[in-house]
N, C-alpha and C. Protein backbone atom coordinates (compact mmCIF):
# COMPACT_ATOMS: atom_id res chain seq x y z
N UNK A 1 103.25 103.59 115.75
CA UNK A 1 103.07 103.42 114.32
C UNK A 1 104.29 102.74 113.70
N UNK A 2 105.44 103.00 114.32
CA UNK A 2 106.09 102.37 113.56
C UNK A 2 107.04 101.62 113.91
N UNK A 3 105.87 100.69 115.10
CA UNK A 3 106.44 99.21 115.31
C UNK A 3 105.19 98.49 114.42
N UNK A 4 103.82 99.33 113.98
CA UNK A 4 103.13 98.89 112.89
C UNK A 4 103.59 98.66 111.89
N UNK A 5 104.45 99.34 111.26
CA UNK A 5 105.18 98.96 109.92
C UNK A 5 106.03 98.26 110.12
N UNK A 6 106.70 98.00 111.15
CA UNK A 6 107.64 97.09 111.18
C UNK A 6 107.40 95.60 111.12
N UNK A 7 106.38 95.40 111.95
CA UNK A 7 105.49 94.11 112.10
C UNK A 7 104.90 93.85 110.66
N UNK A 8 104.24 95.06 110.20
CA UNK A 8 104.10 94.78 108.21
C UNK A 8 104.90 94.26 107.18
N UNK A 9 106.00 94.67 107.58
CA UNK A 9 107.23 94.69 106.48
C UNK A 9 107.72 93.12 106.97
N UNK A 10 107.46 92.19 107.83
CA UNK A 10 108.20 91.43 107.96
C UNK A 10 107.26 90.29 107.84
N UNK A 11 106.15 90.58 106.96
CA UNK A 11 104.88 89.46 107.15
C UNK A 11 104.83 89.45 105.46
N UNK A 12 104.92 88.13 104.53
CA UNK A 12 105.07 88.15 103.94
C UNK A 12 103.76 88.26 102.91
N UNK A 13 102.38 87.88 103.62
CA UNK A 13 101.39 87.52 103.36
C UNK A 13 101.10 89.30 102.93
N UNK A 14 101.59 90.24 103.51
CA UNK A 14 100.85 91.95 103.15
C UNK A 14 102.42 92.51 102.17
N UNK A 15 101.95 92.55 101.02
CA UNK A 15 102.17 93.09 99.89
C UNK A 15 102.64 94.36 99.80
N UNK A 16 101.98 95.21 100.29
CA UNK A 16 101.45 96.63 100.75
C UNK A 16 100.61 96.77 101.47
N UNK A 17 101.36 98.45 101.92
CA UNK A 17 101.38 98.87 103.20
C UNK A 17 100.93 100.82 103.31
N UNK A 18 100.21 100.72 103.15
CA UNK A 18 99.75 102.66 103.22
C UNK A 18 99.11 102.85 104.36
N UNK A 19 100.00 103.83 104.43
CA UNK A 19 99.93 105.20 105.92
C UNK A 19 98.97 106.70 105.16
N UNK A 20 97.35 105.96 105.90
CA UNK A 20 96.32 106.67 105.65
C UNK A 20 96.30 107.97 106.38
N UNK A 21 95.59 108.72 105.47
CA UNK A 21 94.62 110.25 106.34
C UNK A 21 93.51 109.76 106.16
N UNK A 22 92.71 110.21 106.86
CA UNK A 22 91.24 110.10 107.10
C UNK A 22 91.38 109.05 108.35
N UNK A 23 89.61 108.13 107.97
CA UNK A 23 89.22 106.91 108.80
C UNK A 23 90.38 106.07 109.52
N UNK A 24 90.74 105.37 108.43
CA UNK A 24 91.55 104.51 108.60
C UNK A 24 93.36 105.20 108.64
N UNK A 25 93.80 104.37 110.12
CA UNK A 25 95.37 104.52 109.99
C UNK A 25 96.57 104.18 108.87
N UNK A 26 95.99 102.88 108.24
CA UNK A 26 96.74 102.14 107.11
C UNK A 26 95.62 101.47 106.27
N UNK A 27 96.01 101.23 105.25
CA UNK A 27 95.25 100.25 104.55
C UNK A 27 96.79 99.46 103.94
N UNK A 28 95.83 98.00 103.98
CA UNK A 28 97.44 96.59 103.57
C UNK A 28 96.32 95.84 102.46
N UNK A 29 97.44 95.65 101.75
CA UNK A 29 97.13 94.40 100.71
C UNK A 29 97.88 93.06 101.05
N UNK A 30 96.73 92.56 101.25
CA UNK A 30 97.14 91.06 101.84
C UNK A 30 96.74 89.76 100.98
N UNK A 31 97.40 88.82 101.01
CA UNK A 31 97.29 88.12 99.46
C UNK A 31 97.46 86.41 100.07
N UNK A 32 96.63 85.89 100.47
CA UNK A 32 96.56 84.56 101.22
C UNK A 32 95.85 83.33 100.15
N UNK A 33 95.88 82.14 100.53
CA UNK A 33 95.31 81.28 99.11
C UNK A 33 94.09 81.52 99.22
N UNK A 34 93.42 81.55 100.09
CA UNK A 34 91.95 81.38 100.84
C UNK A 34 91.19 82.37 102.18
N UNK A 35 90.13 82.24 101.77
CA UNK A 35 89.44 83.17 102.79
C UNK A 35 89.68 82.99 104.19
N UNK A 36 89.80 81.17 104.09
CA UNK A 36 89.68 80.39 105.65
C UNK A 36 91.26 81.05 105.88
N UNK A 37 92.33 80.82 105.14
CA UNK A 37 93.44 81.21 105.56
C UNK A 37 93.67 82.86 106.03
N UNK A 38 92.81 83.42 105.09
CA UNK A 38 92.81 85.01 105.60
C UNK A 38 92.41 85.01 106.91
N UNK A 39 91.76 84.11 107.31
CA UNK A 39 90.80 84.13 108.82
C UNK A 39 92.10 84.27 109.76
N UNK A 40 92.73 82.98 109.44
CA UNK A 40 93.99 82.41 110.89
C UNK A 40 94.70 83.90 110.75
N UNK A 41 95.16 83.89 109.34
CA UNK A 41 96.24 85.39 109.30
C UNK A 41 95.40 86.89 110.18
N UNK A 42 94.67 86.74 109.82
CA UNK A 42 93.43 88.04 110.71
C UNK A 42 93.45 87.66 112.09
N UNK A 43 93.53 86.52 112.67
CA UNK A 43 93.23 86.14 114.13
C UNK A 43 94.39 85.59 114.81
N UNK A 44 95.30 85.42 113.83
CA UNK A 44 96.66 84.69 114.44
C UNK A 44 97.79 85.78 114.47
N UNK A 45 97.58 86.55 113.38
CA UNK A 45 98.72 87.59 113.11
C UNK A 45 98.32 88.92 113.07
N UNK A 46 97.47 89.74 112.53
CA UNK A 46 96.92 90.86 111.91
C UNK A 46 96.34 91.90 113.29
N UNK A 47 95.60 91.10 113.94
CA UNK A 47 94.89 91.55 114.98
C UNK A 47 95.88 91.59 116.63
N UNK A 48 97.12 90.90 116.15
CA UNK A 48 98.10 91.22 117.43
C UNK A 48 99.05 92.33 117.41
N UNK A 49 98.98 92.92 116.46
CA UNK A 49 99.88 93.89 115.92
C UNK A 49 100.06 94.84 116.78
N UNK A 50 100.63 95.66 117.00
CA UNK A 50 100.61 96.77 117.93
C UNK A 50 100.03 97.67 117.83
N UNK A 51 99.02 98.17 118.49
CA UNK A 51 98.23 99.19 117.94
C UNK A 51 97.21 99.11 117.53
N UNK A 52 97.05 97.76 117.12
CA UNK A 52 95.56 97.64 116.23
C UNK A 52 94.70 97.64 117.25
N UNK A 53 93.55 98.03 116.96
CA UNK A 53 92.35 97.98 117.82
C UNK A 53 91.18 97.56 117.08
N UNK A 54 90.76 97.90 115.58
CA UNK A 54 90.09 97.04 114.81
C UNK A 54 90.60 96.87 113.45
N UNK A 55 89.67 96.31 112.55
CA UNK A 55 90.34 95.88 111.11
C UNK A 55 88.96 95.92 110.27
N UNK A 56 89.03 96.63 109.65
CA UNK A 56 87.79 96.79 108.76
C UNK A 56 88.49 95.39 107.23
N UNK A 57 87.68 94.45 106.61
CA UNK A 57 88.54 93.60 105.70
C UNK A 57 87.20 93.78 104.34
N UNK A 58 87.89 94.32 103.13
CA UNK A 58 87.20 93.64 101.89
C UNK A 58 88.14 93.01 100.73
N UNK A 59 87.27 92.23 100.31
CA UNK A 59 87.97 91.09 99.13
C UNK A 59 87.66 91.47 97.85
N UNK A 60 88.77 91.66 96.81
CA UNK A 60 88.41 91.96 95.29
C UNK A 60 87.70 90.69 94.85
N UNK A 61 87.00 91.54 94.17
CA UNK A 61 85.53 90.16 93.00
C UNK A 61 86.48 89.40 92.16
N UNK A 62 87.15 90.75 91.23
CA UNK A 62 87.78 90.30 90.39
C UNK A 62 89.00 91.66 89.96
N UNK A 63 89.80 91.45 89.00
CA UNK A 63 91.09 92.68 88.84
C UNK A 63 90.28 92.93 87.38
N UNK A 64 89.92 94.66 87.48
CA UNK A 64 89.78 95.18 86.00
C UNK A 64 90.91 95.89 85.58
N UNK A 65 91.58 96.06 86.14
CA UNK A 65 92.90 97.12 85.52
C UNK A 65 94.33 96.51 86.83
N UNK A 66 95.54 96.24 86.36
CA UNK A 66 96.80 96.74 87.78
C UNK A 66 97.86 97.09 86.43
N UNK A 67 98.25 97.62 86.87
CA UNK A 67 99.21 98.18 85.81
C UNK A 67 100.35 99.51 86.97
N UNK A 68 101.88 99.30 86.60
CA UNK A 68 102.68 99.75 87.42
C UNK A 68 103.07 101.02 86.14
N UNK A 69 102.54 101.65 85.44
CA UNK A 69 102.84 101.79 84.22
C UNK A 69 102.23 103.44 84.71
N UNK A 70 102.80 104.71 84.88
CA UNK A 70 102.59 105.70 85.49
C UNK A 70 102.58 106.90 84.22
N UNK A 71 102.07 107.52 83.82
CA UNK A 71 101.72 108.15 82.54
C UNK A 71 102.70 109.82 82.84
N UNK A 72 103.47 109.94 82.87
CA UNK A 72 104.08 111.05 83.25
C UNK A 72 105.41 111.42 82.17
């Protein structure tokens, strides 16, 4: 796992990086110009990672809310 994060933290294309419970081990926010480019990054980089064995991928439609703004 945490030659997984290491390999994360040094890829500029994933934003963020969460260390899941449940299904999934991590979920990454990954931020590429294009879908075709998400492809190479998924098949060139993403999928060699250590550890990975699959990659579940969905794409936002659109942003209704991001806000870093924590109500406390």
């Amino acid at each position: 796992m945490e030659s997984f994060e290491v390999s994360a933290q040094n890829r500029p294309e994933i934003v963020e990086c969460f260390s899941m419970t449940g299904e999934s081990d991590y979920i990454l926010r990954v931020i590429t110009r294009s879908i075709e480019d998400y492809e190479l990054f998924l098949k060139k980089v993403l999928l060699h990672f250590p550890g990975v064995a699959s990659v579940n991928s969905s794409f936002a439609l659109k942003s209704a809310k991001i806000t870093t703004h924590i109500p406390l």
